[in-house]
Protein backbone atom coordinates (compact mmCIF):
# COMPACT_ATOMS: atom_id res chain seq x y z
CA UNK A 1 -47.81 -13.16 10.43
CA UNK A 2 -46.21 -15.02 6.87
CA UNK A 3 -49.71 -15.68 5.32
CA UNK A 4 -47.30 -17.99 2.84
CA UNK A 5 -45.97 -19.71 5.89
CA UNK A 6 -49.36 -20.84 7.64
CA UNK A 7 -49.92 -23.73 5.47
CA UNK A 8 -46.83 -25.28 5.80
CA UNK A 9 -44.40 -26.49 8.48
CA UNK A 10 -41.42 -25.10 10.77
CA UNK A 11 -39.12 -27.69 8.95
CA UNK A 12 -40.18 -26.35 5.65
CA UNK A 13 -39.63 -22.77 5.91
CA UNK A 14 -36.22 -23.07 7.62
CA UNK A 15 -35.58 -24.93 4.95
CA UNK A 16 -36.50 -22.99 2.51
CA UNK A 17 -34.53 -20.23 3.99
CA UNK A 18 -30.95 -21.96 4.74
CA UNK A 19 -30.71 -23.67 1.48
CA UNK A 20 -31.66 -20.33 -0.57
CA UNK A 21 -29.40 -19.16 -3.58
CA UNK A 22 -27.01 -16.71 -2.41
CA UNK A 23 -25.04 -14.59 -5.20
CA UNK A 24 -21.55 -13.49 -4.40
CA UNK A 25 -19.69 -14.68 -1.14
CA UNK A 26 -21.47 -17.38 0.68
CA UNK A 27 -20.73 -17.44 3.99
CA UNK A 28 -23.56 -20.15 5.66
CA UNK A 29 -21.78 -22.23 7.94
CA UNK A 30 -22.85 -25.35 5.74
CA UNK A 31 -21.02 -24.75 3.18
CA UNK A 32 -17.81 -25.56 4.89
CA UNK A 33 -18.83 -29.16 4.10
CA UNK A 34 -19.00 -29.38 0.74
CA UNK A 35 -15.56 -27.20 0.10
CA UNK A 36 -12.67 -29.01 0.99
CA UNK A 37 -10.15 -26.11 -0.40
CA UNK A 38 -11.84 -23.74 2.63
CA UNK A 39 -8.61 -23.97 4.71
CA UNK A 40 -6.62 -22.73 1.42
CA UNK A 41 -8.54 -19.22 2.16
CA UNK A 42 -8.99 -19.82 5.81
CA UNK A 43 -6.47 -19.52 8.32
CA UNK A 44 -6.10 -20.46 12.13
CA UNK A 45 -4.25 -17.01 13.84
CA UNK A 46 -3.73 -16.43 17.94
CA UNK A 47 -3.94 -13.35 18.86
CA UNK A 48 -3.20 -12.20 22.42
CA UNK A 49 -5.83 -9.57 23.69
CA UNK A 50 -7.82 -11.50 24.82
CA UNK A 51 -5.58 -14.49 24.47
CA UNK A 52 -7.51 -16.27 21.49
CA UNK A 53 -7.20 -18.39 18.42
CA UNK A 54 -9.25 -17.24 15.56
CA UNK A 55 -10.14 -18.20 11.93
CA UNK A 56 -9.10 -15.37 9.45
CA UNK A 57 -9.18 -14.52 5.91
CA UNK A 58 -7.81 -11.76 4.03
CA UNK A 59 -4.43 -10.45 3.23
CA UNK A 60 -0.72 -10.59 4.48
CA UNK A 61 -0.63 -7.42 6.64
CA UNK A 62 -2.36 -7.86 9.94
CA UNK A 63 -4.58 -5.12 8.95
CA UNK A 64 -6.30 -6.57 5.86
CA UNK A 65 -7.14 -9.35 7.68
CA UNK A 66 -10.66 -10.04 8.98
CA UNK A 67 -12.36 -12.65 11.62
CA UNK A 68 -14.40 -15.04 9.46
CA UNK A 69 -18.12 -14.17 10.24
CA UNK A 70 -21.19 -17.54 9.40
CA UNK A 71 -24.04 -17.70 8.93
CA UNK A 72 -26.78 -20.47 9.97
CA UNK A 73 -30.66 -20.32 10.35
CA UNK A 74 -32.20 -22.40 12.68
CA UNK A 75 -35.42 -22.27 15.14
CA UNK A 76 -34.60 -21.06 18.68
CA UNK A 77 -35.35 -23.61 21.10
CA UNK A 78 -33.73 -21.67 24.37
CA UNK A 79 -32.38 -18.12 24.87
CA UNK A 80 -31.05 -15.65 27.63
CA UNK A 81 -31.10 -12.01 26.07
CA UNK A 82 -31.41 -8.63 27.15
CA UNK A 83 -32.17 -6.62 28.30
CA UNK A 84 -30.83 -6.63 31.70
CA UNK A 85 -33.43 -5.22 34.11
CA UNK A 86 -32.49 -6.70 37.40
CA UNK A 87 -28.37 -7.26 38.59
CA UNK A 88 -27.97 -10.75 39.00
CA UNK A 89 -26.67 -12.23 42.24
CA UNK A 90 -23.13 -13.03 41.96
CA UNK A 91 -19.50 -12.29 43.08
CA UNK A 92 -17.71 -9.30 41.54
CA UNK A 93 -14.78 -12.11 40.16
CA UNK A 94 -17.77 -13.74 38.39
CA UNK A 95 -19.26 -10.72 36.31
CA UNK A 96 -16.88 -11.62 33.87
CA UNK A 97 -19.12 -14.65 33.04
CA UNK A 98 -22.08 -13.57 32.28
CA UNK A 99 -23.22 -13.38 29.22
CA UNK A 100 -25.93 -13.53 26.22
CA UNK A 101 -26.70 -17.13 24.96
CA UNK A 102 -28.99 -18.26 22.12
CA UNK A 103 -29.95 -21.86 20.86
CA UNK A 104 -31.54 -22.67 17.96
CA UNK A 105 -32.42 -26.41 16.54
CA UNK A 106 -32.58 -27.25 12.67
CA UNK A 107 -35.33 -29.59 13.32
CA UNK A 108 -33.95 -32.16 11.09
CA UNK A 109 -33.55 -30.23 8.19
CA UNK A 110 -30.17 -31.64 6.01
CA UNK A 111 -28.75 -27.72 5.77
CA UNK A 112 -28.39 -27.34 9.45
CA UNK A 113 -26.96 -30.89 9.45
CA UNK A 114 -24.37 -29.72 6.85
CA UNK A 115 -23.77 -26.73 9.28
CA UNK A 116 -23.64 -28.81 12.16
CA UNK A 117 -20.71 -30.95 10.13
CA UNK A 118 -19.12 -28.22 9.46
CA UNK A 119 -18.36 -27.28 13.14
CA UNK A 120 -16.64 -30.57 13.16
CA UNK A 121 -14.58 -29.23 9.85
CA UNK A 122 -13.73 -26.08 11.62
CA UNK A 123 -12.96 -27.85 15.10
CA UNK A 124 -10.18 -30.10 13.20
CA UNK A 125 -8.47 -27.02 11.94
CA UNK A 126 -8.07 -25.78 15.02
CA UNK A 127 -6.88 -28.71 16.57
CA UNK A 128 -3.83 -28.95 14.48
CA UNK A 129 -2.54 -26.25 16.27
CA UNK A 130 -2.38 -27.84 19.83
CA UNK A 131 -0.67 -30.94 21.35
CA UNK A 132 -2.92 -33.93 20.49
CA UNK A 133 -5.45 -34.43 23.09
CA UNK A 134 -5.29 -30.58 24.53
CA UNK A 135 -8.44 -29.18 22.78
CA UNK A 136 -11.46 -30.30 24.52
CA UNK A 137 -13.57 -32.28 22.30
CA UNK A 138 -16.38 -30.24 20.43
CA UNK A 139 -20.33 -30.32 20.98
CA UNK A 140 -22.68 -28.22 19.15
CA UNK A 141 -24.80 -28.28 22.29
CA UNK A 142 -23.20 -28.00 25.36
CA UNK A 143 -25.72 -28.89 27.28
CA UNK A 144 -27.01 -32.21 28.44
CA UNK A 145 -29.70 -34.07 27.25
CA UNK A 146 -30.75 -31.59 24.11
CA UNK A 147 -29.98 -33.96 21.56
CA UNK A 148 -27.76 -33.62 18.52
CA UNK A 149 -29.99 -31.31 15.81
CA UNK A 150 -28.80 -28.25 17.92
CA UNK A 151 -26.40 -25.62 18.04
CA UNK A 152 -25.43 -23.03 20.69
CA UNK A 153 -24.40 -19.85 20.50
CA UNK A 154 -23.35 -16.53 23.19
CA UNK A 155 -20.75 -13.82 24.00
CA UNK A 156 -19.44 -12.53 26.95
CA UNK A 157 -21.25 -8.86 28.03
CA UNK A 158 -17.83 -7.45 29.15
CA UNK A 159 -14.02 -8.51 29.16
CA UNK A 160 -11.39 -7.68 31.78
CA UNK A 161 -9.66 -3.69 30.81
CA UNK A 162 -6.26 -5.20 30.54
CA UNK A 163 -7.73 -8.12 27.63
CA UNK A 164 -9.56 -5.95 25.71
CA UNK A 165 -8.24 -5.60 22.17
CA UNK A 166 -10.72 -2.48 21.39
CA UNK A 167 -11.81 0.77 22.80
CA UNK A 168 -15.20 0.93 25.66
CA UNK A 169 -18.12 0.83 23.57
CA UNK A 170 -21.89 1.65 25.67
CA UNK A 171 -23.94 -1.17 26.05
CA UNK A 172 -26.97 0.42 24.50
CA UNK A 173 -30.55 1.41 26.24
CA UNK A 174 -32.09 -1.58 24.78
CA UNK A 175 -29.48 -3.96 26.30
CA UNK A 176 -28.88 -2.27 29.37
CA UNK A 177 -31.61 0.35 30.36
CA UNK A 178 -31.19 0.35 33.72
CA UNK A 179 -27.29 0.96 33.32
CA UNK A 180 -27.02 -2.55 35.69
CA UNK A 181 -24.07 -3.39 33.04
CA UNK A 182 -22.14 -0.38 32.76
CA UNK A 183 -22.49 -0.30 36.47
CA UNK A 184 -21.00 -4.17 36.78
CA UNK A 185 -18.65 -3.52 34.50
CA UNK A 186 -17.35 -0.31 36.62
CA UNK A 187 -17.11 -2.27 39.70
CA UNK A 188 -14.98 -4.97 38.29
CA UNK A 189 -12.87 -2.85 36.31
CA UNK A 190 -13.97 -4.42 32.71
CA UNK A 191 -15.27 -3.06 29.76
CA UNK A 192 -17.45 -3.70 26.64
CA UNK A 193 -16.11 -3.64 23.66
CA UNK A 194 -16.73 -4.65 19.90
CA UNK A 195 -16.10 -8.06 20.36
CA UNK A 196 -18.46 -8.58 23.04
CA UNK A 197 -21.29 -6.43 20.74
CA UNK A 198 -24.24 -8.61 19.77
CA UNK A 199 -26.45 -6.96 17.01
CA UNK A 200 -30.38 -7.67 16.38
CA UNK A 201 -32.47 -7.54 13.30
CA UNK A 202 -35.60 -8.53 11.45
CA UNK A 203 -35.50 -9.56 7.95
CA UNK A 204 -38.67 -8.36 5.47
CA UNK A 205 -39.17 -8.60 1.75
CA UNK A 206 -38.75 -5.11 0.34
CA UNK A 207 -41.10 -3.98 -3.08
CA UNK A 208 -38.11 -5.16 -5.06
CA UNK A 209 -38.00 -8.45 -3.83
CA UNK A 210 -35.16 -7.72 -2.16
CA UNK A 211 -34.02 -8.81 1.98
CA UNK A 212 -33.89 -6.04 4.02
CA UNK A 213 -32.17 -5.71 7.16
CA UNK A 214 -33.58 -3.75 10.10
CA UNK A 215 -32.08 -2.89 13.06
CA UNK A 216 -34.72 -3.71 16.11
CA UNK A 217 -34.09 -4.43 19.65
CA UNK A 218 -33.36 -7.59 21.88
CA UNK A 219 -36.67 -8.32 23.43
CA UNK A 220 -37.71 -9.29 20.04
CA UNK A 221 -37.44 -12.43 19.35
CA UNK A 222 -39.39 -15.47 20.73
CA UNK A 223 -39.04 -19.61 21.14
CA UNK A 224 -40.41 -20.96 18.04
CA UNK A 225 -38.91 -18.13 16.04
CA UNK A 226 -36.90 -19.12 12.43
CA UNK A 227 -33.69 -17.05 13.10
CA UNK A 228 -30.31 -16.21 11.32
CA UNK A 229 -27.53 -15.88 13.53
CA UNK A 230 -24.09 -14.78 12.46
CA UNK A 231 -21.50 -16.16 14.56
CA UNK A 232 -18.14 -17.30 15.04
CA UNK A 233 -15.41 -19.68 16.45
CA UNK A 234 -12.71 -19.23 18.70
CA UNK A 235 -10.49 -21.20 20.82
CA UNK A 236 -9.90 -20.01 24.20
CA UNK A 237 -7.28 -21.49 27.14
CA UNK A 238 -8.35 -23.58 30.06
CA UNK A 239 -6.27 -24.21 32.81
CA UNK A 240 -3.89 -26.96 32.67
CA UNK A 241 -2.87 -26.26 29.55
CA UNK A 242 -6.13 -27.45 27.65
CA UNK A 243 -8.04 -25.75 25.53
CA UNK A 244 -11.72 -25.37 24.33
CA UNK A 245 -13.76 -23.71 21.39
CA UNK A 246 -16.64 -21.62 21.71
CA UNK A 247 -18.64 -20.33 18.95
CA UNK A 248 -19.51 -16.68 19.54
CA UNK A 249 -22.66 -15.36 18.96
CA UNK A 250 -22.46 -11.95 16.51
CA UNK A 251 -25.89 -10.84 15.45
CA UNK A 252 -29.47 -12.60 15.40
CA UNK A 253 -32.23 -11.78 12.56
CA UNK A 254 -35.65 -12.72 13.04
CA UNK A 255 -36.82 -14.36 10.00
CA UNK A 256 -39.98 -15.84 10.53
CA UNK A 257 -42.14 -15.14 13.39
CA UNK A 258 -45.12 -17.08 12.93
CA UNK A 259 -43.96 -20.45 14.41
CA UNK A 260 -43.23 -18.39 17.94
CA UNK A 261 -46.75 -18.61 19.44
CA UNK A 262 -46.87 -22.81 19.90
CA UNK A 263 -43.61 -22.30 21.45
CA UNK A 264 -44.51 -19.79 23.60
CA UNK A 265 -47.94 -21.49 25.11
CA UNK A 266 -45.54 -25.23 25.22
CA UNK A 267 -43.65 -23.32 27.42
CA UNK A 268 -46.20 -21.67 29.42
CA UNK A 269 -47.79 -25.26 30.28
CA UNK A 270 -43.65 -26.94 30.71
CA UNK A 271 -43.29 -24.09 32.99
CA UNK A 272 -45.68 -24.74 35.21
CA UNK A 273 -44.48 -28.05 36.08
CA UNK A 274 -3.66 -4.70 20.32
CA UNK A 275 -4.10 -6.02 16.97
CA UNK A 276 -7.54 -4.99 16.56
CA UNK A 277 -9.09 -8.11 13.65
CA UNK A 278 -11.97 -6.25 12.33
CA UNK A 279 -15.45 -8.57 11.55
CA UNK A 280 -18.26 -7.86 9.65
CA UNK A 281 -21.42 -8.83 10.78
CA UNK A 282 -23.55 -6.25 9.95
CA UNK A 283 -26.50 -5.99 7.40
CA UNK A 284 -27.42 -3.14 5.11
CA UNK A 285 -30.82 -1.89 6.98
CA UNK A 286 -33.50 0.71 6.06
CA UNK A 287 -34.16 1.38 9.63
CA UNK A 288 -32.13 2.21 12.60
CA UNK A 289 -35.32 1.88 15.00
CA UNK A 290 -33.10 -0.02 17.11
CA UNK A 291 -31.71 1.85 19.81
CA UNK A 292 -28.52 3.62 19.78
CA UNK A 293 -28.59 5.00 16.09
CA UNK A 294 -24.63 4.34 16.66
CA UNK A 295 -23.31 3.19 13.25
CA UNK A 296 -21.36 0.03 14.24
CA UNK A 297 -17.31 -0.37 12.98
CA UNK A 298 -18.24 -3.77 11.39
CA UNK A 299 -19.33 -2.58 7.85
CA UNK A 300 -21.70 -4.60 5.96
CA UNK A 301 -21.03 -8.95 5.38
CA UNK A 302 -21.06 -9.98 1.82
CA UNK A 303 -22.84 -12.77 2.32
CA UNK A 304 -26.01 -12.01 -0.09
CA UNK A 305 -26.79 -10.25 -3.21
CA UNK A 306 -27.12 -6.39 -3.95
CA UNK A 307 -29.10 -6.11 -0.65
CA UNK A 308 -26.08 -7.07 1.31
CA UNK A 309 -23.11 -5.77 -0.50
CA UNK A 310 -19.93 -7.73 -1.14
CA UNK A 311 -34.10 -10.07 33.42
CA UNK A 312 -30.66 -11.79 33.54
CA UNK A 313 -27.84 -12.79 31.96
CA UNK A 314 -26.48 -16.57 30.50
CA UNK A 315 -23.70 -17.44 33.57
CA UNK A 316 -21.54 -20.27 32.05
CA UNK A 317 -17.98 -20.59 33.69
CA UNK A 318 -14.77 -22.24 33.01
C-alpha cells in the first residue's frame, strides 16, 4: 500500500497524478482543451480495413504517420477484463462483439473534467467530416444513469479476417488461458490483431525518482483502483448511413492501489442485493513478468520524461 496516500483522499491523489508536469510531448487527453492549434498537428484520416476514421499525426507519406495515442487517469468504477476462463453463451455472428471494457470516474477532479471536454473537442473534428446530423451524438458514458464525471473505454477481442489491417497476433496466456478465444475466433473465421491488443501495467517509483513501467497481467487491477489508460478515438459506420465514435481502450496502468479495498467490500454488500497506421502505446518497463515476453510493434509513447522516451467478455452491439 502508498503509505503517502493513506492520509489523504481518492480525489487528491488522482489529482495529483493527472495534473503532474510532464517534460517533452504531452499527450493527456486534457490538454486538448486548452490548445486550440491541436487540429493544426492533428488530422481526421479514413482508412478502410476495418472501415474507420482515425485521428493522425505525423508526416505526408502514409507510413510516417501514426494513430494519436491519450492519456487520462481516472478511478475505475466498472470493468470486464480477462482473462477469459469460461466461453460465453452466444451466436457464432455475435463473437465479433465481445470485447474488453473499462470505466473509470474522475471523481470531480477539474483534470478529468478538462479530459472529459476534450472528447467533445475531438468529437467536433470528426464531425466535420460527415453530413450534418450523421454522427451520433457523443457521451463519455454510454451507459445510463452513471452520471457525467465518467468515461468509458474497450476494444473488440477479434475482428472479421477480411477487415483486419494487420497480421494474427496470439491472445496471450494471461488473456486467454484456456485458448476459449483463439478457439472463437477459429470458428468464426476472425482474428486478433494489433489493433484489438490491450496492454497492462503497474507504475512504481524507481531509486531515481523516476516512473517505471511494468508489464503485469489483466487480473490485476481492482474497483477503487487510480488507473492510467491510454486510449483512442475512432469513428466507425452504422447502418443507415450514420455514424458513431468509440474511444478504444489501448493499455491500462495501475497507479495507485490503495483506494481498491472500499471498493471492493461496497461491492461485495451492492452485490448481494492494408495501410497498416502504427500507434504507440507502450511504456519503457523493467519487467516483462507479464505473460508473453512478446516485444509488442508499438514502440515506446513519448508522453513523459527520460523514463518514457520521446470469466467473460464486455458484449456491446451495434
Amino acid at each position: 500500500m502508498n503509505r503517502a496516500a493513506e492520509h489523504r483522499t481518492a480525489e487528491e491523489v488522482l489529482e495529483q497524478h493527472a495534473a503532474a508536469p510532464i517534460e517533452g510531448v504531452d499527450r493527456r487527453l486534457a490538454g486538448i482543451i486548452n490548445a486550440p492549434e491541436w487540429t493544426d498537428v492533428i488530422k481526421v484520416q479514413q482508412f478502410d480495413k476495418p472501415k474507420t476514421w482515425r485521428l493522425v499525426c505525423g508526416g505526408d507519406g502514409e507510413e510516417a504517420k501514426e494513430e494519436v495515442v491519450f492519456l487520462v487517469q481516472g478511478s475505475v468504477v466498472e470493468k470486464d477484463l480477462p482473462p477469459i476462463l469460461s466461453k460465453p453463451r452466444m451466436p457464432v455472428e455475435k463473437y465479433k462483439y465481445l470485447r474488453q471494457y473499462i470505466k473509470i470516474s474522475g471523481l470531480g477532479t477539474p483534470t478529468f473534467e478538462a479530459a472529459l471536454q476534450s472528447t467533445g473537442e475531438i468529437y467536433g473534428q470528426f464531425d466535420r467530416n460527415f453530413p450534418d446530423g450523421a454522427l451520433e451524438g457523443w457521451s463519455a458514458a454510454n451507459s445510463q444513469g452513471t452520471g457525467g464525471d465518467v468515461l468509458e473505454a474497450s476494444n473488440r477481442y477479434m475482428v472479421q479476417r477480411r477487415d483486419a489491417s494487420g497480421s494474427d497476433i496470439p491472445f496471450g496466456e494471461l488473456v486467454d488461458p484456456k485458448k476459449i478465444l483463439e478457439g472463437m475466433a477459429r470458428d468464426s473465421q476472425q482474428v486478433h490483431t494489433d489493433d484489438n491488443e490491450v496492454l497492462y501495467f503497474k507504475r512504481r517509483t524507481g531509486d531515481d525518482g523516476k516512473h517505471v513501467y511494468e508489464k503485469v497481467g489483466p487480473q490485476m487491477f481492482r474497483v477503487g483502483d487510480i488507473v492510467e489508460l491510454q486510449v483512442t478515438f475512432v469513428v466507425v459506420p452504422l447502418k443507415g448511413d450514420r455514424y458513431k465514435m468509440m474511444s478504444v481502450l489501448r493499455s491500462i496502468a495501475l497507479i495507485d492501489g490503495s483506494f481498491s479495498q472500499p471498493a471492493t467490500t461496497k461491492r461485495s454488500v451492492d452485490s448481494q442485493g492494408p495501410t497498416l497506421l502504427k500507434r504507440k502505446v507502450m511504456y519503457e518497463q523493467t519487467s516483462d513478468a507479464s505473460n508473453e515476453g512478446r516485444a509488442s510493434k508499438r514502440g515506446a509513447m513519448d508522453v513523459d520524461v527520460e523514463s518514457r522516451k520521446t470469466a467473460r467478455g464486455h458484449l456491446e452491439t451495434k
